[in-house]
C-alpha atoms as a PDB file:
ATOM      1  CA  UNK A   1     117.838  67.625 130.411  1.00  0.00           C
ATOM      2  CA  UNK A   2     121.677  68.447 131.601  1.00  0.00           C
ATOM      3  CA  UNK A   3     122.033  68.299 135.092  1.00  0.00           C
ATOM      4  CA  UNK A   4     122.016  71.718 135.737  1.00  0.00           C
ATOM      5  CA  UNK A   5     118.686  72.237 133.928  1.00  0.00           C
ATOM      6  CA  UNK A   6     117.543  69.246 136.392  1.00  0.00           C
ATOM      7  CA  UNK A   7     118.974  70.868 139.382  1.00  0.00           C
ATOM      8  CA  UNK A   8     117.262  74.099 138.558  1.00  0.00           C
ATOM      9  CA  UNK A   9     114.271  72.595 138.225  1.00  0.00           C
ATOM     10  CA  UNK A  10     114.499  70.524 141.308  1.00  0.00           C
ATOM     11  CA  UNK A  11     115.125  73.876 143.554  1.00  0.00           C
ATOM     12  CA  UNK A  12     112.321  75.572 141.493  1.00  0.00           C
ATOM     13  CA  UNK A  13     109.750  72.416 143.079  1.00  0.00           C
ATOM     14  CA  UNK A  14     111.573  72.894 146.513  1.00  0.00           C
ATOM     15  CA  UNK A  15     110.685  76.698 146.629  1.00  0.00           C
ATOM     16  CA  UNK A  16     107.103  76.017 145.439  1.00  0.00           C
ATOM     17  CA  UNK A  17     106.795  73.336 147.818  1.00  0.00           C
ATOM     18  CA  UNK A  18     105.463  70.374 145.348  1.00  0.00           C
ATOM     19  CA  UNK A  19     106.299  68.357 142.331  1.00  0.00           C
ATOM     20  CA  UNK A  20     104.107  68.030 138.989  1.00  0.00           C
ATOM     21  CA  UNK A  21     102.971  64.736 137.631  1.00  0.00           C
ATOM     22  CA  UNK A  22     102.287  65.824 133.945  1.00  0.00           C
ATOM     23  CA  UNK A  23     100.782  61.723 133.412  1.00  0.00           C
ATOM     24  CA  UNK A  24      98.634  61.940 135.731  1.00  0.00           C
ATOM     25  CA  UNK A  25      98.095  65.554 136.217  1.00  0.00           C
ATOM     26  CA  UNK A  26      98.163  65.370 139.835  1.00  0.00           C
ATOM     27  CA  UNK A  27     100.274  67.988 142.202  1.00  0.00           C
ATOM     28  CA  UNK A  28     102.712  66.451 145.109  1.00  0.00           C
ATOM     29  CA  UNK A  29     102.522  68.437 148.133  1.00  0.00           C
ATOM     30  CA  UNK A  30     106.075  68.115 149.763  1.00  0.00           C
ATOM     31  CA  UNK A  31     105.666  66.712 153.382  1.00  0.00           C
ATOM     32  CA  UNK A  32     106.550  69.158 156.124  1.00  0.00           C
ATOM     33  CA  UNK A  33     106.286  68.725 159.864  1.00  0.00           C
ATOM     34  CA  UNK A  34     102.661  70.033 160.180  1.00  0.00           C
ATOM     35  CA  UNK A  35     101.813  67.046 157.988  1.00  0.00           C
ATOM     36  CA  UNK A  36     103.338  64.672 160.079  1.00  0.00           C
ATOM     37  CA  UNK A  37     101.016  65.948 163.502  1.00  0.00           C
ATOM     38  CA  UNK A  38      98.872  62.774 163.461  1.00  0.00           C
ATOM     39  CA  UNK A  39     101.544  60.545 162.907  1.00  0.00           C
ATOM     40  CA  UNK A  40     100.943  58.860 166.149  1.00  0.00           C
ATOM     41  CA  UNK A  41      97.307  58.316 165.849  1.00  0.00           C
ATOM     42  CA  UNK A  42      97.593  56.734 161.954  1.00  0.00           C
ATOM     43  CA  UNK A  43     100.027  54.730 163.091  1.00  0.00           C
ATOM     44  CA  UNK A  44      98.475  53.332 166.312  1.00  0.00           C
ATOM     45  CA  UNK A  45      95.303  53.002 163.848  1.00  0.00           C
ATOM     46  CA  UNK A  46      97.243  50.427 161.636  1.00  0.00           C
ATOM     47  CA  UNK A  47      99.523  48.626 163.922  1.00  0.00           C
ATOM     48  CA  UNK A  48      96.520  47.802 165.951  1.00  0.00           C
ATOM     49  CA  UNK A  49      94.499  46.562 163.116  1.00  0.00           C
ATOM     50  CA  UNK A  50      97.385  44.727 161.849  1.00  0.00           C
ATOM     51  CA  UNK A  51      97.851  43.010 166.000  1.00  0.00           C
ATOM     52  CA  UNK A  52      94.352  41.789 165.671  1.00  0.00           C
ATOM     53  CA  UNK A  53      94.902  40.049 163.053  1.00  0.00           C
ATOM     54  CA  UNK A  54      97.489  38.336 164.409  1.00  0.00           C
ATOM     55  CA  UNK A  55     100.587  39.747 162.849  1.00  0.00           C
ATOM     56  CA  UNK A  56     103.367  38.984 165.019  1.00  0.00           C
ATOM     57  CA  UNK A  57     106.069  41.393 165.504  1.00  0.00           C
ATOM     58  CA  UNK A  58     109.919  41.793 164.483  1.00  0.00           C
ATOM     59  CA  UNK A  59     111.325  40.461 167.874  1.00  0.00           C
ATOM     60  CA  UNK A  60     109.323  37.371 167.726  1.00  0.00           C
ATOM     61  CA  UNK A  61     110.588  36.568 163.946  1.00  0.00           C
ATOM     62  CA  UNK A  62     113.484  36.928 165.331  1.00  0.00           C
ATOM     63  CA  UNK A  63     113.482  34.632 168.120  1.00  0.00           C
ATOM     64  CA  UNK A  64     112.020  31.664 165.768  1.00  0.00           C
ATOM     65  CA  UNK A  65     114.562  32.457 163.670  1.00  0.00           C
ATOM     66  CA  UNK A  66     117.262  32.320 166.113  1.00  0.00           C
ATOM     67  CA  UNK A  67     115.758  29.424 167.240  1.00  0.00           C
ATOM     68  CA  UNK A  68     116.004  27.302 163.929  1.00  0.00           C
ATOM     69  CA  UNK A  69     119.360  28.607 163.262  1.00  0.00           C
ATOM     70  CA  UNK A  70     118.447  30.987 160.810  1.00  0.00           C
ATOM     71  CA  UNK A  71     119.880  34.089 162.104  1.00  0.00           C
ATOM     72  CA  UNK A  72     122.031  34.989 165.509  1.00  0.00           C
ATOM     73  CA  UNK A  73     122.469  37.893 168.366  1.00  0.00           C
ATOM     74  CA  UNK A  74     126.548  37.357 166.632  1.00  0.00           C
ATOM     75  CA  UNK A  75     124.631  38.989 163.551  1.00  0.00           C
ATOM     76  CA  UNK A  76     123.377  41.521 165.271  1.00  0.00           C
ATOM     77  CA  UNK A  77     126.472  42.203 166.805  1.00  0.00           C
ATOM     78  CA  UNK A  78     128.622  42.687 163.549  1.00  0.00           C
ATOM     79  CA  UNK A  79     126.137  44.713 161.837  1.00  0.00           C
ATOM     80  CA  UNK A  80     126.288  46.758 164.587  1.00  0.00           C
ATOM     81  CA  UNK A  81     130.603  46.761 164.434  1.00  0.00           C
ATOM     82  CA  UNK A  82     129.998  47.185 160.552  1.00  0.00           C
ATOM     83  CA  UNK A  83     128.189  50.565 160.796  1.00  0.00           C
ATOM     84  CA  UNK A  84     131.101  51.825 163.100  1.00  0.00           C
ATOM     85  CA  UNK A  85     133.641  50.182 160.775  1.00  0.00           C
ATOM     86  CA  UNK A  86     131.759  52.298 157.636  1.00  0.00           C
ATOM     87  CA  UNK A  87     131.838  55.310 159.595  1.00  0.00           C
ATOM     88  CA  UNK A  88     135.445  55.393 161.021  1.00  0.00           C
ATOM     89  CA  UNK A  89     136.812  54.464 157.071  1.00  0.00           C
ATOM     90  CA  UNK A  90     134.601  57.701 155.640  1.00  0.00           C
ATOM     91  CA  UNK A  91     136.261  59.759 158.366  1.00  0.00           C
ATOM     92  CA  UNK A  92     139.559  58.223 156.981  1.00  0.00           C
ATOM     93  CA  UNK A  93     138.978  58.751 153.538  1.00  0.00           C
ATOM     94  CA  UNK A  94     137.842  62.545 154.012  1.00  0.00           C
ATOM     95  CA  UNK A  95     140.311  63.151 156.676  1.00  0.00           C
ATOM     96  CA  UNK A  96     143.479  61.353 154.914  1.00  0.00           C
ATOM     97  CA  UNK A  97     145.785  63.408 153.185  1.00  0.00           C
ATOM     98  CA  UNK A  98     147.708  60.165 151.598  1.00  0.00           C
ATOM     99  CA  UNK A  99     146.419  58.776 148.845  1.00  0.00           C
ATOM    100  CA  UNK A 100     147.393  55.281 149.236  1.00  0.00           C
ATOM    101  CA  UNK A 101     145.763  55.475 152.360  1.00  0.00           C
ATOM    102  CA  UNK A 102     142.726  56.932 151.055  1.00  0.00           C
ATOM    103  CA  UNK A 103     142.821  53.938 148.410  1.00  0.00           C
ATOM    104  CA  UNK A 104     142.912  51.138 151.409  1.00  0.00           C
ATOM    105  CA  UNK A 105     140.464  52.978 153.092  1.00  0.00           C
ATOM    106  CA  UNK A 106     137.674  53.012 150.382  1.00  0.00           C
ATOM    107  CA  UNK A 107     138.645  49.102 149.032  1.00  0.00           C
ATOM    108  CA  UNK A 108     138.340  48.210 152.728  1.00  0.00           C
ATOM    109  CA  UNK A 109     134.990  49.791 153.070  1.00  0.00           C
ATOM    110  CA  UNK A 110     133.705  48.713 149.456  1.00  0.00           C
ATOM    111  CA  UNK A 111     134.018  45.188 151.182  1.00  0.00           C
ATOM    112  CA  UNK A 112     132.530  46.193 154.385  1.00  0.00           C
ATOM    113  CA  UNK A 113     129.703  47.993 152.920  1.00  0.00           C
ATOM    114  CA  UNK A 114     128.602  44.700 151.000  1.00  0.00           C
ATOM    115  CA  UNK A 115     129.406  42.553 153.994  1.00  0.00           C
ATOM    116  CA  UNK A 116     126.810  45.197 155.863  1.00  0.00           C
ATOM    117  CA  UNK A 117     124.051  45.376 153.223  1.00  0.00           C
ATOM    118  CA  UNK A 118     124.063  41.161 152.729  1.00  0.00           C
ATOM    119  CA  UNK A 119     123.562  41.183 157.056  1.00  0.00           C
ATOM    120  CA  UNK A 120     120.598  43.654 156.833  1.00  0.00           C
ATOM    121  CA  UNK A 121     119.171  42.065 153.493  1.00  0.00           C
ATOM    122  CA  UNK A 122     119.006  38.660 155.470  1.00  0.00           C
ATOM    123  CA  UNK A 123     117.329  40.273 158.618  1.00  0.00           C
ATOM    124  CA  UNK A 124     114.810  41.810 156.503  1.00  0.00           C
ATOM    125  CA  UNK A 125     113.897  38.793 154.497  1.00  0.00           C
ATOM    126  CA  UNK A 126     112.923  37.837 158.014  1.00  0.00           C
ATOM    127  CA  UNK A 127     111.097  40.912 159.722  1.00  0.00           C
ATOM    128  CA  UNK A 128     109.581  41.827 156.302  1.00  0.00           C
ATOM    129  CA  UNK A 129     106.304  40.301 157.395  1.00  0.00           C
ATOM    130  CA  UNK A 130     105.934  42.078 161.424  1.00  0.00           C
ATOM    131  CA  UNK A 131     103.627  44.393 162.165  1.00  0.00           C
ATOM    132  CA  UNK A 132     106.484  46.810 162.374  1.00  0.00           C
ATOM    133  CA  UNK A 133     107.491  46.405 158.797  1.00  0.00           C
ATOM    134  CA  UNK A 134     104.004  46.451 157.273  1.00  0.00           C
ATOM    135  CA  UNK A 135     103.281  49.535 159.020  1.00  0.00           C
ATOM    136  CA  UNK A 136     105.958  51.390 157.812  1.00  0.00           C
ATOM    137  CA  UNK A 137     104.937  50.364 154.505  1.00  0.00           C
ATOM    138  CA  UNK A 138     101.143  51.240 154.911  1.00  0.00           C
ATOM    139  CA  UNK A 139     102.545  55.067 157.202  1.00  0.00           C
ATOM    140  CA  UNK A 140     104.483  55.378 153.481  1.00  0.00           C
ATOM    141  CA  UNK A 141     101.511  54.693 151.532  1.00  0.00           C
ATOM    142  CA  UNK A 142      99.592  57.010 153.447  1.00  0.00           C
ATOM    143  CA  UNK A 143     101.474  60.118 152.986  1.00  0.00           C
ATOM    144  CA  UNK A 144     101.800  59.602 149.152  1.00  0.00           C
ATOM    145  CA  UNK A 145      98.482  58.949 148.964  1.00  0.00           C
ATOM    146  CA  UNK A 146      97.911  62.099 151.023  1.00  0.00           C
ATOM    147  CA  UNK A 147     100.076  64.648 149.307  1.00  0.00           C
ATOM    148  CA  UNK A 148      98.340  64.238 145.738  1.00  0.00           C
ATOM    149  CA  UNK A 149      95.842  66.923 144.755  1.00  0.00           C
ATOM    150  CA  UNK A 150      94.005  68.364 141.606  1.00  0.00           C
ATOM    151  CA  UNK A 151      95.267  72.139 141.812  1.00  0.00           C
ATOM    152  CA  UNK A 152      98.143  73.899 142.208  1.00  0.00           C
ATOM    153  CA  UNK A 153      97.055  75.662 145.350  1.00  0.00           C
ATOM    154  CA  UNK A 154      97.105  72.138 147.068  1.00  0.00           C
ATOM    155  CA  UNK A 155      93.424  72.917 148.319  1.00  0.00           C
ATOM    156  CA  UNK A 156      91.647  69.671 146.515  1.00  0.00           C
ATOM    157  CA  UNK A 157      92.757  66.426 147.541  1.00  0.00           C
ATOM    158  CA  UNK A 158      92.878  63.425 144.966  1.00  0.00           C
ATOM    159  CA  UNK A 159      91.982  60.907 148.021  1.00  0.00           C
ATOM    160  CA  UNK A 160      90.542  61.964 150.895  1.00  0.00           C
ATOM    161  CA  UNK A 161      91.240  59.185 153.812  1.00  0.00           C
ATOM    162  CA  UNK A 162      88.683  57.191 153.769  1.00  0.00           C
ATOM    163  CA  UNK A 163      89.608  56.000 150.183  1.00  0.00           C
ATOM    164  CA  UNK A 164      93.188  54.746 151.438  1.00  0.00           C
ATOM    165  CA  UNK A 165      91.552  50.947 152.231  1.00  0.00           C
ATOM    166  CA  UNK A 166      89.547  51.268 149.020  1.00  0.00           C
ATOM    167  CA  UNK A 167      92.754  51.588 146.763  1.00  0.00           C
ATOM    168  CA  UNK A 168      93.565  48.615 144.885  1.00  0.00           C
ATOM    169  CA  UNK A 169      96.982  47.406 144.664  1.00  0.00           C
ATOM    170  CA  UNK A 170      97.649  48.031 141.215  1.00  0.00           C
ATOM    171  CA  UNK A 171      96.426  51.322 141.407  1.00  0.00           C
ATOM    172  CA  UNK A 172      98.382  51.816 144.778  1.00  0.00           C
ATOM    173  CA  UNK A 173     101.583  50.693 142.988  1.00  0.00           C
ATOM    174  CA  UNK A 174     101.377  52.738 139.939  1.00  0.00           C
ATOM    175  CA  UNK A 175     100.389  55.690 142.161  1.00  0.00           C
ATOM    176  CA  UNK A 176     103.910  54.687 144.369  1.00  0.00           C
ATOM    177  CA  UNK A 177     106.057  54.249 140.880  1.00  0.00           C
ATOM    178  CA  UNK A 178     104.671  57.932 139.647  1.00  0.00           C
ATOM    179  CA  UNK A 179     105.489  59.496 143.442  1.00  0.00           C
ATOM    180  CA  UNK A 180     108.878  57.902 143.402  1.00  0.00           C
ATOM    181  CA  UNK A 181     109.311  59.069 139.208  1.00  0.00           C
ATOM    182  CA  UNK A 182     108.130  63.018 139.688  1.00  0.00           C
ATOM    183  CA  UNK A 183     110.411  63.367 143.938  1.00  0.00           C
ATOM    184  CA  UNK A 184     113.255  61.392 142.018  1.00  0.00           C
ATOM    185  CA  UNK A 185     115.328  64.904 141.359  1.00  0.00           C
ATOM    186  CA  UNK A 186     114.916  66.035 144.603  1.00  0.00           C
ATOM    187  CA  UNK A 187     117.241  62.859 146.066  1.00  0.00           C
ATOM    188  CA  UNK A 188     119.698  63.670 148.965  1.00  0.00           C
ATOM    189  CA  UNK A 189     122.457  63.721 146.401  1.00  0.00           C
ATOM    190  CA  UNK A 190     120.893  66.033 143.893  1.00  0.00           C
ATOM    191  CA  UNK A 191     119.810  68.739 146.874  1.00  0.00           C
ATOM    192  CA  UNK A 192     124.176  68.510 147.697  1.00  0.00           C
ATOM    193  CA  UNK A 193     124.574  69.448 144.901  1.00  0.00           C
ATOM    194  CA  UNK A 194     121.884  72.249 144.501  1.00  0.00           C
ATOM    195  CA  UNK A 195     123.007  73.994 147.463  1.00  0.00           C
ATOM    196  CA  UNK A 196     126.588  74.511 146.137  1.00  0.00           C
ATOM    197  CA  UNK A 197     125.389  75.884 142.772  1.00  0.00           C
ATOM    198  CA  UNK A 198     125.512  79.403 142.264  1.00  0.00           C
ATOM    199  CA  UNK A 199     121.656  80.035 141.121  1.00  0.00           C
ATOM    200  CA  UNK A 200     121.361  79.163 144.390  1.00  0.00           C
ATOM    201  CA  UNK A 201     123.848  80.301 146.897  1.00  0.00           C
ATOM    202  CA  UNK A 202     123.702  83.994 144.718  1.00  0.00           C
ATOM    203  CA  UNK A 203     119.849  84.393 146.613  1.00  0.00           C
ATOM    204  CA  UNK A 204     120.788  82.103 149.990  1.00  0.00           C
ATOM    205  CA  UNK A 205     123.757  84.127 150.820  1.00  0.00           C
ATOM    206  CA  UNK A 206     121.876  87.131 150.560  1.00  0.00           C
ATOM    207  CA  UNK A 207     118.761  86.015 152.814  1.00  0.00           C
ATOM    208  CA  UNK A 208     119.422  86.450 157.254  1.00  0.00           C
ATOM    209  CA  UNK A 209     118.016  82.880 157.456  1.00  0.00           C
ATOM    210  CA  UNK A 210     115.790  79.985 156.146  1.00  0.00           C
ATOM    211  CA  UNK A 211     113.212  82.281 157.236  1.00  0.00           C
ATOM    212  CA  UNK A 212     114.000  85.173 155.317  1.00  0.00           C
ATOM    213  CA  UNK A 213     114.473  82.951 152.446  1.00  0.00           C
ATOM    214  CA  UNK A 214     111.492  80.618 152.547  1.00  0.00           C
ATOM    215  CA  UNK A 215     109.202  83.690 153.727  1.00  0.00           C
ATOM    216  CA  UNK A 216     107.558  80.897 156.482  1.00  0.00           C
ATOM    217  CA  UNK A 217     108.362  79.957 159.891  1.00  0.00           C
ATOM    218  CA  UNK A 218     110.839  76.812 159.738  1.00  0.00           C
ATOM    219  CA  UNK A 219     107.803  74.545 161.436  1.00  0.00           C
ATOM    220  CA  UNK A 220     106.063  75.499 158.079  1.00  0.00           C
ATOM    221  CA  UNK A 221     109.218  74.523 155.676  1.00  0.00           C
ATOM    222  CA  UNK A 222     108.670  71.135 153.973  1.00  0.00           C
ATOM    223  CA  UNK A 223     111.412  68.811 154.446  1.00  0.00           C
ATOM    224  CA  UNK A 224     113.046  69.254 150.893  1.00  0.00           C
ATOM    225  CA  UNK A 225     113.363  72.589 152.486  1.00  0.00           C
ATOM    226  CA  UNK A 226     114.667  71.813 155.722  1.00  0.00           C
ATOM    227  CA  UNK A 227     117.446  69.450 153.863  1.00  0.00           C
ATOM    228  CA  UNK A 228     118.311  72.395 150.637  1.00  0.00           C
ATOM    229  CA  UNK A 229     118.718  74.791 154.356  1.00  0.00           C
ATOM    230  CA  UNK A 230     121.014  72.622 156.336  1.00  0.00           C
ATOM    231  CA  UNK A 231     123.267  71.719 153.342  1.00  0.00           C
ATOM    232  CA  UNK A 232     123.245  74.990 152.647  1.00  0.00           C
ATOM    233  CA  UNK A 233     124.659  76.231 155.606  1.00  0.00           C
ATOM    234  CA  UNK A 234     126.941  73.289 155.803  1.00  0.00           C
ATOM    235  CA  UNK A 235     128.447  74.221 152.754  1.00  0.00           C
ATOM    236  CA  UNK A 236     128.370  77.958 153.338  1.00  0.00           C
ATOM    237  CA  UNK A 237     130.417  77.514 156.730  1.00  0.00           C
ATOM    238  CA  UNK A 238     133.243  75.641 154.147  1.00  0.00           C
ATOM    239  CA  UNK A 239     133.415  78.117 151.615  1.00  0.00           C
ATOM    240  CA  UNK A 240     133.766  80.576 154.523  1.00  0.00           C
ATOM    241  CA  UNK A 241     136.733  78.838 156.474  1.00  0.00           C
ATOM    242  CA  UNK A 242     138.374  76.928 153.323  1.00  0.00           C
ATOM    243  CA  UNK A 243     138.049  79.127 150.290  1.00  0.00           C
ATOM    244  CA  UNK A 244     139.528  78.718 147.176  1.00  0.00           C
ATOM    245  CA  UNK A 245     138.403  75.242 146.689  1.00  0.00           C
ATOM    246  CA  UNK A 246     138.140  74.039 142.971  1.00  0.00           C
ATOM    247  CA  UNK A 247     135.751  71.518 142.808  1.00  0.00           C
ATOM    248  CA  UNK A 248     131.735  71.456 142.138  1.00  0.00           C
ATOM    249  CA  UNK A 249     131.250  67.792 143.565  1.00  0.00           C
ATOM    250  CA  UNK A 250     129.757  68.212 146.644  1.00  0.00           C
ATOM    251  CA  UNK A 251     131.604  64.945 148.571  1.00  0.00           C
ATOM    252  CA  UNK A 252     135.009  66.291 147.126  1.00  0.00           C
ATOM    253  CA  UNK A 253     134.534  69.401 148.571  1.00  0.00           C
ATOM    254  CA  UNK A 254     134.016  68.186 152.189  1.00  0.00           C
ATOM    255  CA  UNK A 255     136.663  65.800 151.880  1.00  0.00           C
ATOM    256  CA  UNK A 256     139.039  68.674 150.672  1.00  0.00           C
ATOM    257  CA  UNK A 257     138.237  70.786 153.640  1.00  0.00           C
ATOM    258  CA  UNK A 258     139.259  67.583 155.989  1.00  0.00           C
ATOM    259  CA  UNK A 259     141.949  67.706 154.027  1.00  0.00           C
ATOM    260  CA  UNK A 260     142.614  71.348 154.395  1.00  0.00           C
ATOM    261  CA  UNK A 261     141.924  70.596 158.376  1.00  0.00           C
ATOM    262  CA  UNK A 262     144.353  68.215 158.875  1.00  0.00           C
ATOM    263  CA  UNK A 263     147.234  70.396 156.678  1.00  0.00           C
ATOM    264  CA  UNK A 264     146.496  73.406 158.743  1.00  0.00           C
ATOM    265  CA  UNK A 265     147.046  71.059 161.829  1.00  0.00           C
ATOM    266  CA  UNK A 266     150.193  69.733 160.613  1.00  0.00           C
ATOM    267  CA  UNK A 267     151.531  73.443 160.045  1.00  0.00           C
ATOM    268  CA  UNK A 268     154.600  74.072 162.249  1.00  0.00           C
ATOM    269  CA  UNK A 269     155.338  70.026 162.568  1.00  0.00           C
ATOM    270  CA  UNK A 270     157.881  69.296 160.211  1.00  0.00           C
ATOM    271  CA  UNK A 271     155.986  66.371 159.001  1.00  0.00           C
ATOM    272  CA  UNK A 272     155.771  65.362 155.261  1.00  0.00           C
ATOM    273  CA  UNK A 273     153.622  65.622 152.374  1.00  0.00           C
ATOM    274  CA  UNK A 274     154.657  62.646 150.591  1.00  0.00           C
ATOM    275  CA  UNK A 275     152.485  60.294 149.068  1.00  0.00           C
ATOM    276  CA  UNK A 276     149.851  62.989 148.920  1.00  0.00           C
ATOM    277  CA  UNK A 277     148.150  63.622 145.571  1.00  0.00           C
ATOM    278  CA  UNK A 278     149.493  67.203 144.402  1.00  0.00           C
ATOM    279  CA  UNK A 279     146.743  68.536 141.922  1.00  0.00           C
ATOM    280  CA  UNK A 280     143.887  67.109 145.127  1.00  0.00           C
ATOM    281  CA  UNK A 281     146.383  69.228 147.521  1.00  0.00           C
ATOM    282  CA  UNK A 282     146.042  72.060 144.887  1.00  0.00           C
ATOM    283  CA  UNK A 283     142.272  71.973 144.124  1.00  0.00           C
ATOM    284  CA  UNK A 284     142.117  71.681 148.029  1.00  0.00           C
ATOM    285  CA  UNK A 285     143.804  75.143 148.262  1.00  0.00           C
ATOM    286  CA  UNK A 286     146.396  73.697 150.305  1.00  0.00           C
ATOM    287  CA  UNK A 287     149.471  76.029 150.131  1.00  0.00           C
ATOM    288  CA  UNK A 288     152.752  75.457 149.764  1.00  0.00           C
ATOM    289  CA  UNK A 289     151.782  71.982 148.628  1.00  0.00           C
ATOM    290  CA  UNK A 290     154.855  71.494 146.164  1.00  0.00           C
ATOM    291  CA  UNK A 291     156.723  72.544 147.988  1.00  0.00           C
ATOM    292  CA  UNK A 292     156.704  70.633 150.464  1.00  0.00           C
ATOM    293  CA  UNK A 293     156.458  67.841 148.521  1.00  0.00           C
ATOM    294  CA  UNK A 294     159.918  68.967 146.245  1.00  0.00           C
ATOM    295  CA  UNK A 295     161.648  69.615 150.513  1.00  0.00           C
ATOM    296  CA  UNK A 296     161.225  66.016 151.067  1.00  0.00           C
ATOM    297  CA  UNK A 297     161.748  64.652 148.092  1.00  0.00           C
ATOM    298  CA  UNK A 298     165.264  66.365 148.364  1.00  0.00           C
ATOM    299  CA  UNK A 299     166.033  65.316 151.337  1.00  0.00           C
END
């Protein structure tokens, strides 16, 4: 399939609320916040099984680590300054109408990014056996395991709970590699890009609100719906304020309406448009871009 015919299909699952596994013939029921009600109680369930047995929990890895040399609060600390350094050089790069400062910007944070994934890789090789960690696994287990059913009306469940402890781990892992295969078009990235498509936004921008477009109350929207809705409006308040953008990507689109930002702000201050990239200025529906650019070349 192109990626249209995959993004058409993805919203088609998001309005119907569930994915089809054609292997297995099993419906998945997309999580939405009524699922998630017991959270608390299936989690206290296994973290407390998991403390009798003696599992011990991140901080204390931590400590023995720190202890043998094997990690440090220092590490802790710049992963910490990393995440602010990642965030502050995004800002740049969308906000940054030069493009050799957008260049230094993303080499910089290519580097810091790695430096930031090798820091949390190492702590997790090191809390991957807590009680927190396993948890999380099992709480991720659960709800796949709990959003398969036999029928389209999602009224037969292929589990019910008792059979989670019963599951063997083959079966569990096939069942997680299947879940992961049939939810794979409905990534963050692919639901961007849906809500910027026009099969979409033709219905959205006709609808009040999520409600009137859903037809449910949004504490009954699943949370493929919740994301398409809030991308949606994200993008609908751009195309509103910065029209005339050319571009269907949806990260070029908010970094050409920082870029359109920052122009409008720089309206009125004699300052200069060189070293700016004149077709991104152009497809950003900045005006007057060349100019501006041909005034201080002149001069």
């Amino acid at each position: 399939m192109n990626e249209d015919s995959i993004l058409r299909s993805g919203l088609s699952e998001i309005l119907k609320g569930y994915s089809y596994d054609i292997e297995n013939d099993l419906y998945i029921k997309h999580m939405s916040l009524d699922d998630h009600v017991d959270y608390e109680r299936v989690y206290s369930f296994f973290y407390e099984r998991l403390k009798k047995r003696g599992v011990e929990s991140s901080e204390s890895l931590i400590e023995r680590a720190i202890s043998q040399d094997l990690w440090s609060e220092e590490k802790d600390v710049k992963i910490k300054d990393l995440l602010e350094l990642n965030d502050q050089l995004k800002k740049t790069i969308q906000k940054s109408l030069a493009e050799d400062m957008k260049k230094h910007a993303k080499k910089q944070l290519e580097g810091s990014y790695k430096e930031y994934e090798n820091l949390l890789d190492q702590k997790y090789s090191i809390t991957s056996s807590s009680i927190e960690s396993i948890t999380d696994k099992r709480m991720h287990e659960y709800y796949i395991i709990n959003s398969l059913y036999l029928d389209e009306n999602l009224s037969q469940k292929k589990f019910n709970e008792k059979d989670f402890d019963e599951i063997e781990p083959e079966e569990l892992f096939k069942i997680n590699k299947s879940y992961n295969k049939y939810t794979e078009k409905l990534r963050e990235s692919n639901i961007r890009k849906i809500s910027i498509k026009g099969f979409f936004r033709s219905s959205w921008d006709l609808a009040e609100n999520a409600y009137h477009y859903f037809g449910k109350p949004i504490s009954q929207i699943t949370y493929f719906q919740t994301n398409l809705a809030a991308n949606a409006n994200i993008f609908g308040n751009i195309f509103k304020n910065y029209p005339n953008i050319d571009s269907e990507d949806p990260e070029e689109i908010i970094e050409f309406a920082q870029m359109r930002h920052e122009a409008e702000k720089q309206k009125g201050k004699n300052r200069s448009f060189m070293g700016v990239d004149q077709d991104k200025m152009k497809r950003a529906g900045i005006e007057s871009a060349d100019k501006s650019a041909q005034f201080n070349n002149a001069r």
